[in-house]
Protein backbone atom coordinates (compact mmCIF):
# COMPACT_ATOMS: atom_id res chain seq x y z
CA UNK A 1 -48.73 83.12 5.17
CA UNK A 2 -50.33 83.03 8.40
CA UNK A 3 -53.79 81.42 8.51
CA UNK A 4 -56.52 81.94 11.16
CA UNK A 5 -59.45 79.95 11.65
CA UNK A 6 -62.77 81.61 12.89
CA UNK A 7 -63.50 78.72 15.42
CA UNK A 8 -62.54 79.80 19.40
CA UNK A 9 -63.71 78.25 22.24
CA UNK A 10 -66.66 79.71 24.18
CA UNK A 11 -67.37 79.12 28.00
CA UNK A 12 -69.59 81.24 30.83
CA UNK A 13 -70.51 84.92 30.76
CA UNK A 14 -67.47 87.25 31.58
CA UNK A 15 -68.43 89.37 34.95
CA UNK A 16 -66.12 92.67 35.10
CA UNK A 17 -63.15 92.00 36.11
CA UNK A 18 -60.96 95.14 37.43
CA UNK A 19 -57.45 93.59 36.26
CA UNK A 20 -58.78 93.65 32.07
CA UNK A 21 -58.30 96.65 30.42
CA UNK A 22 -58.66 95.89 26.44
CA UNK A 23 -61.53 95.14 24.83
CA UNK A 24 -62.01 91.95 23.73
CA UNK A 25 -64.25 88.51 23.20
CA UNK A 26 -62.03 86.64 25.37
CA UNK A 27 -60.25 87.38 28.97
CA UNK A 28 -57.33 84.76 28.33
CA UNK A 29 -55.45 82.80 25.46
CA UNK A 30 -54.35 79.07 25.95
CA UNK A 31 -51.48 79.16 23.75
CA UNK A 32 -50.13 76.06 22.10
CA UNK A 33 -47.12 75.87 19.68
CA UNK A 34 -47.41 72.48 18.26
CA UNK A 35 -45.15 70.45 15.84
CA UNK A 36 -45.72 67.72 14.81
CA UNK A 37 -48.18 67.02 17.23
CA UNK A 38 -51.00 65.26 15.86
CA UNK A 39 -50.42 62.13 18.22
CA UNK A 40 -51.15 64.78 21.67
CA UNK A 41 -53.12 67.74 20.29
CA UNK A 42 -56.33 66.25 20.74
CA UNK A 43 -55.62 64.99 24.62
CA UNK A 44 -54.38 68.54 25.54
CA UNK A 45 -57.31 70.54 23.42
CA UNK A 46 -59.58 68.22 25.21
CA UNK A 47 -58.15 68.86 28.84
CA UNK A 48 -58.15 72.14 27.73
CA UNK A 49 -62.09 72.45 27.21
CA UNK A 50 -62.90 70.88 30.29
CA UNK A 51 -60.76 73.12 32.39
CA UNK A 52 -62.58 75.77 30.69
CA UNK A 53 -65.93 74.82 30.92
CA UNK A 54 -65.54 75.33 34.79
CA UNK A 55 -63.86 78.77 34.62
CA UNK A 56 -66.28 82.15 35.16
CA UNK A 57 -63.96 84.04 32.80
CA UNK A 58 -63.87 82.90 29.12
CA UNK A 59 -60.75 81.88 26.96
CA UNK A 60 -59.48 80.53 23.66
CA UNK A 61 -57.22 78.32 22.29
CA UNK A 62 -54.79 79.63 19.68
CA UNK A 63 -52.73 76.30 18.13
CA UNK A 64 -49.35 77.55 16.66
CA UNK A 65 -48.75 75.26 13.55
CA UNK A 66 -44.85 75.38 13.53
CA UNK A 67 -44.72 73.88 10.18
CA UNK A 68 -46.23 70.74 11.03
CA UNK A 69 -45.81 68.05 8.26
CA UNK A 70 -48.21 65.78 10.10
CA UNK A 71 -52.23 66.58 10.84
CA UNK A 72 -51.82 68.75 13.29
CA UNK A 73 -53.27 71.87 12.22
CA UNK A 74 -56.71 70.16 10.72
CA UNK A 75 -56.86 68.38 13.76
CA UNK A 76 -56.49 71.20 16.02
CA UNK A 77 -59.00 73.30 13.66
CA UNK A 78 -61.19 70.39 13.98
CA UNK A 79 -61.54 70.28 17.67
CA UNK A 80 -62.51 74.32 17.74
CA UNK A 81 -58.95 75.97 17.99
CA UNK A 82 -57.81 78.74 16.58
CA UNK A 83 -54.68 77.73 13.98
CA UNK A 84 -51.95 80.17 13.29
CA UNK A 85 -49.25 79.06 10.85
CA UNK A 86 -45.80 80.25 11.41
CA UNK A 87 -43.10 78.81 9.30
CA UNK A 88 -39.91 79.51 10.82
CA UNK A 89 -39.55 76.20 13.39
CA UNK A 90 -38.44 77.86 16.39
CA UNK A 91 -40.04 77.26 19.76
CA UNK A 92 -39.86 80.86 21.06
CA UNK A 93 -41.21 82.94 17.66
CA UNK A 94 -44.28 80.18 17.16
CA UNK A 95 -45.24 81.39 21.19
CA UNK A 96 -44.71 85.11 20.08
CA UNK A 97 -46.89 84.37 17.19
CA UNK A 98 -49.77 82.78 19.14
CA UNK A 99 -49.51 86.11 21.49
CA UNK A 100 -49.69 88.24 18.22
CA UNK A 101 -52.87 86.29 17.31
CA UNK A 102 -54.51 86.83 21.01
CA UNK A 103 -56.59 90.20 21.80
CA UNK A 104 -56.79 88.54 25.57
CA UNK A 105 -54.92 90.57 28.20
CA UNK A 106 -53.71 87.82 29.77
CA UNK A 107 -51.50 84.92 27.68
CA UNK A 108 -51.22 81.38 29.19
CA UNK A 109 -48.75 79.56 26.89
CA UNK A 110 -49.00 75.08 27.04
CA UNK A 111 -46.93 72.90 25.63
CA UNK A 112 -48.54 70.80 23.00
CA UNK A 113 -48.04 67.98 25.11
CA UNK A 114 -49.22 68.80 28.53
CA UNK A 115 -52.68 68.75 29.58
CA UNK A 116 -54.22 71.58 32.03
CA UNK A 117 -56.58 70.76 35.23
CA UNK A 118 -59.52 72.99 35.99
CA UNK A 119 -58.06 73.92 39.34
CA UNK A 120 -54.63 75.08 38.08
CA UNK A 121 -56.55 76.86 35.55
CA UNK A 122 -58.63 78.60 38.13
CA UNK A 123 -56.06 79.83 40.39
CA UNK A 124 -54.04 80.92 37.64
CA UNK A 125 -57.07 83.47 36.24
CA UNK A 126 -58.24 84.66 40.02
CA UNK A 127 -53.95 85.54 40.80
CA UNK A 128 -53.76 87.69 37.51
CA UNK A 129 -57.22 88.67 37.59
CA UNK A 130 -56.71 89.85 41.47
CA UNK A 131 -53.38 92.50 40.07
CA UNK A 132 -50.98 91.83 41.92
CA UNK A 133 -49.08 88.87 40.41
CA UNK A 134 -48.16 89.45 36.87
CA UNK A 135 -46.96 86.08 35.68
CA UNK A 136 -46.25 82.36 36.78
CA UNK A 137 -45.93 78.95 36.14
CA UNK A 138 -46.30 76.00 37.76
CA UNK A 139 -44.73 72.81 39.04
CA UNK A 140 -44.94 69.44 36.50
CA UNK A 141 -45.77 66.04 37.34
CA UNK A 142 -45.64 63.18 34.34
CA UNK A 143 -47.89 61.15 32.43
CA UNK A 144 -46.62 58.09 34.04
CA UNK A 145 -44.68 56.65 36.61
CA UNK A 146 -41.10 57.69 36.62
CA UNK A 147 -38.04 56.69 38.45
CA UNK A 148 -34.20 56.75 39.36
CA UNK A 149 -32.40 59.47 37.52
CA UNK A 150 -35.32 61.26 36.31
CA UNK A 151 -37.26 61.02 39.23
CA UNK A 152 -34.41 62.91 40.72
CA UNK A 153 -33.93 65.28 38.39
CA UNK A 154 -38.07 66.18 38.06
CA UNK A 155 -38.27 66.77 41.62
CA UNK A 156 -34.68 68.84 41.83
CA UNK A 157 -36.31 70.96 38.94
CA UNK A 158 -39.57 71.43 40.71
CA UNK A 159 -37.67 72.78 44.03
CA UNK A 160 -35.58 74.74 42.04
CA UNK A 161 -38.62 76.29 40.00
CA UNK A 162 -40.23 77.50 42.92
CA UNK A 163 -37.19 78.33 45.00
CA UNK A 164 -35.99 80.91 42.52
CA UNK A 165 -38.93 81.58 40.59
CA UNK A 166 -38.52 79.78 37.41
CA UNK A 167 -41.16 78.59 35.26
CA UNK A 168 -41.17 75.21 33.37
CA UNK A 169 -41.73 75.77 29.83
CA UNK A 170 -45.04 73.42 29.57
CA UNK A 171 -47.02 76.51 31.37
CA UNK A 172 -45.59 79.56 31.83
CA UNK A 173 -48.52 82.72 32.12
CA UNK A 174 -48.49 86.25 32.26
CA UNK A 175 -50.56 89.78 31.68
CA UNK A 176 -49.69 90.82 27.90
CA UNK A 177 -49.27 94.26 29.50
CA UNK A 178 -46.14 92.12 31.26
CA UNK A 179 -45.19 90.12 28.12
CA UNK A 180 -45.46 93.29 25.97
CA UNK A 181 -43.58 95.20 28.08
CA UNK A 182 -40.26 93.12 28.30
CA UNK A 183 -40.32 92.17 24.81
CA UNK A 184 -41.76 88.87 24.98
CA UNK A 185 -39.94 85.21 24.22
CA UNK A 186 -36.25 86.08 23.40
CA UNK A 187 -35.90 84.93 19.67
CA UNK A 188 -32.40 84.42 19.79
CA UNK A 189 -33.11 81.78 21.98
CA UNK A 190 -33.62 78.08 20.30
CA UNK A 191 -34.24 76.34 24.07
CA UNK A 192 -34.80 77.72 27.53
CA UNK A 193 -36.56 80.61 26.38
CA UNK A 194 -39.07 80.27 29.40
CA UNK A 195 -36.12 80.73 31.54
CA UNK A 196 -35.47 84.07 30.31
CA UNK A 197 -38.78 85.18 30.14
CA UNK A 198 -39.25 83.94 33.67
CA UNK A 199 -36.33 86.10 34.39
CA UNK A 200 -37.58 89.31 32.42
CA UNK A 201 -41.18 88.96 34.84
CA UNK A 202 -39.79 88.43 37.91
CA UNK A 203 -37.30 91.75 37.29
CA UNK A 204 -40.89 93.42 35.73
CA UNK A 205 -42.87 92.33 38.47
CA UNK A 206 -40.18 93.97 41.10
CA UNK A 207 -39.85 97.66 39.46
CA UNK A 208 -43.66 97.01 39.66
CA UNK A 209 -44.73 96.06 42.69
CA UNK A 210 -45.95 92.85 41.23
CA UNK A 211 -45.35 89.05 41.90
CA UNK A 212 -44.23 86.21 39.85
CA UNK A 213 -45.03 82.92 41.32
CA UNK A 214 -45.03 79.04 40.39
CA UNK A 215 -47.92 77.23 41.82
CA UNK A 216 -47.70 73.91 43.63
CA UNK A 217 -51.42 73.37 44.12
CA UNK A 218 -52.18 71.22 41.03
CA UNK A 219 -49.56 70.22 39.02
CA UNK A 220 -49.75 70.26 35.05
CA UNK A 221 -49.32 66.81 33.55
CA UNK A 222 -46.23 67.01 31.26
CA UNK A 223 -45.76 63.51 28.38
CA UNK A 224 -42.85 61.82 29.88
CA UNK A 225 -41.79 60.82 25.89
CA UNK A 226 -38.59 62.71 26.06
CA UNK A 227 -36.99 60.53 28.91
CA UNK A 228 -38.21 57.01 26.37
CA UNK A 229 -36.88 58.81 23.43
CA UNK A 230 -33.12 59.47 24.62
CA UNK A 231 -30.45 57.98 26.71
CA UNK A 232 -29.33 59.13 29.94
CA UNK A 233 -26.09 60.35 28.17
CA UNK A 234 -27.84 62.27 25.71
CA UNK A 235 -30.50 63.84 28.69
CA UNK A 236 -27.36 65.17 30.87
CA UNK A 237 -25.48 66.78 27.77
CA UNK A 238 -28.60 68.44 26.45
CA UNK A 239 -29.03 69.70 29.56
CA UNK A 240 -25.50 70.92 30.10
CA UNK A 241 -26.09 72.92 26.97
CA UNK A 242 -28.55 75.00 28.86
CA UNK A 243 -26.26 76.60 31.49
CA UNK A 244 -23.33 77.06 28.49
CA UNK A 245 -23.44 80.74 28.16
CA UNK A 246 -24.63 80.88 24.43
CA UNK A 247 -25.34 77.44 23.45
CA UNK A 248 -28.99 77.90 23.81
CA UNK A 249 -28.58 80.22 20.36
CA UNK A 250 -27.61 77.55 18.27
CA UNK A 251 -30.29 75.46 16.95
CA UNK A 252 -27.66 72.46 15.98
CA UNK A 253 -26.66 71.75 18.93
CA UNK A 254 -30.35 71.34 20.68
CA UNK A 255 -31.06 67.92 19.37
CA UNK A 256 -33.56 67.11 21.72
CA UNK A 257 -35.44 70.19 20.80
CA UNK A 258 -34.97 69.98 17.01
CA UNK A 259 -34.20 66.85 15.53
CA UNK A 260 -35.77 63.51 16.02
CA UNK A 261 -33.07 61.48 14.17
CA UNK A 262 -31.24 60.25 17.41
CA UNK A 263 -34.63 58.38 18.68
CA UNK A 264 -33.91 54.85 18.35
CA UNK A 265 -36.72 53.04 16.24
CA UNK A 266 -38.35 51.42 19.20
CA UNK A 267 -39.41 54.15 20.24
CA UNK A 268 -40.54 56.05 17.12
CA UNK A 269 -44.03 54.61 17.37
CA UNK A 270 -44.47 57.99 20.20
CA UNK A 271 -43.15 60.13 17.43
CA UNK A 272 -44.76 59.87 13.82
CA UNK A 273 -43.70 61.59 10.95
CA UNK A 274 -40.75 63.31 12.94
């Protein structure tokens, strides 16, 4: 049963802006499907706020509890966000949840992760605000130094991202009248899901005169955990799984995604309760 806290996040008074159209308290969701996240939530709800607190429009933060077995809900209720609970552990239907639970008109889904920067924030809310571009992303930097193969890989992703129009599933945005209109997150998708909703913009964008765009001005910070957690092996076959025409559909097969067991103990300390 879903449950909704009555706590949002409140910033400066909202001017008129031409692009809204509903009415509503808030101009923009920050939402954040979180599982098992009690170690981050409080480091991205935090970077969250700040960005916020410099921002002319005003926003909330919907938390997606995917059936968290760890604090992550009370802690995100705690800290002034809006909890949803949605049982089903799948990363796509906990984001269509938190847009369910949003009256914004514009949706700005973050992983539970990643933290946000006031200047990303802004540029993101004056492009949809403005009309013309209808969704986004951005590219991702780390948490820490990183090197050798994933160095590689991070910056191949980040030229690929904005060479195609792809956005990284840490922070992907959008108008809801753009994420209503194609359906949303594809829930037949376990993984990659931000890859087909990037696709879905970009062709709603074009039959709409409209732009979808990643934005290199200010990165988002992404946790570089995953790259500790597993083996180079492990990294490149997950990976492979994404460009397997239906792989992303099975749930078993997305270990990195789903199931914690392969972490080696060293490195559990990063992951507890998992």
């Amino acid at each position: 049963m879903e449950t909704i806290s009555d706590q949002t996040i409140q910033t400066h008074p909202e001017p008129m802006v031409p692009g809204l159209t509903r009415q509503s308290e808030h101009s923009y969701s920050i939402v954040i499907p979180a599982w098992n996240e009690a170690h981050h939530i409080q480091q991205t709800i935090n970077t969250v706020r700040h960005a916020q607190a410099e921002q002319t429009l005003t926003g909330d933060i919907i938390v997606i509890d995917n059936n968290s077995t760890d604090d992550t809900a009370a802690m995100a209720k705690s800290l002034g966000a809006t909890v949803v609970f949605e049982p089903v552990n799948q990363i796509a239907r906990a984001r269509n949840t938190g847009a369910k639970a949003s009256d914004a008109d514009y949706l700005i889904f973050l992983d539970a992760d990643t933290s946000i920067n006031a200047p990303l924030l802004k540029i993101t809310l004056e492009a949809l605000a403005g009309g013309e571009i209808i969704g986004g992303g951005s590219t991702v930097t780390f948490d820490r130094e990183i090197k050798g193969f994933a160095k590689r890989l991070a910056d191949f992703w980040n030229w690929w991202s904005v060479k195609i129009g792809a956005a990284a599933g840490c922070y992907i945005f959008c108008t809801r009248e753009a994420f209503n209109s194609v359906g949303g997150f594809d829930e037949k998708q376990y993984a990659a899901e931000e890859l087909h909703l990037s696709k879905k913009l970009r062709k709603y964008a074009k039959a709409n005169t409209g732009k979808f765009v990643i934005f290199e001005e200010a990165p988002v910070v992404s946790s570089a955990r995953k790259l500790d957690w597993y083996t180079k092996k492990q990294k490149i076959v997950q990976l492979m799984l994404l460009v397997i025409p239906g792989a992303t559909r099975s749930k078993k097969l997305l270990g990195m995604w789903y199931d914690r067991s392969q972490i080696t103990a060293n490195q559990k300390a990063d992951n507890p309760k998992r």
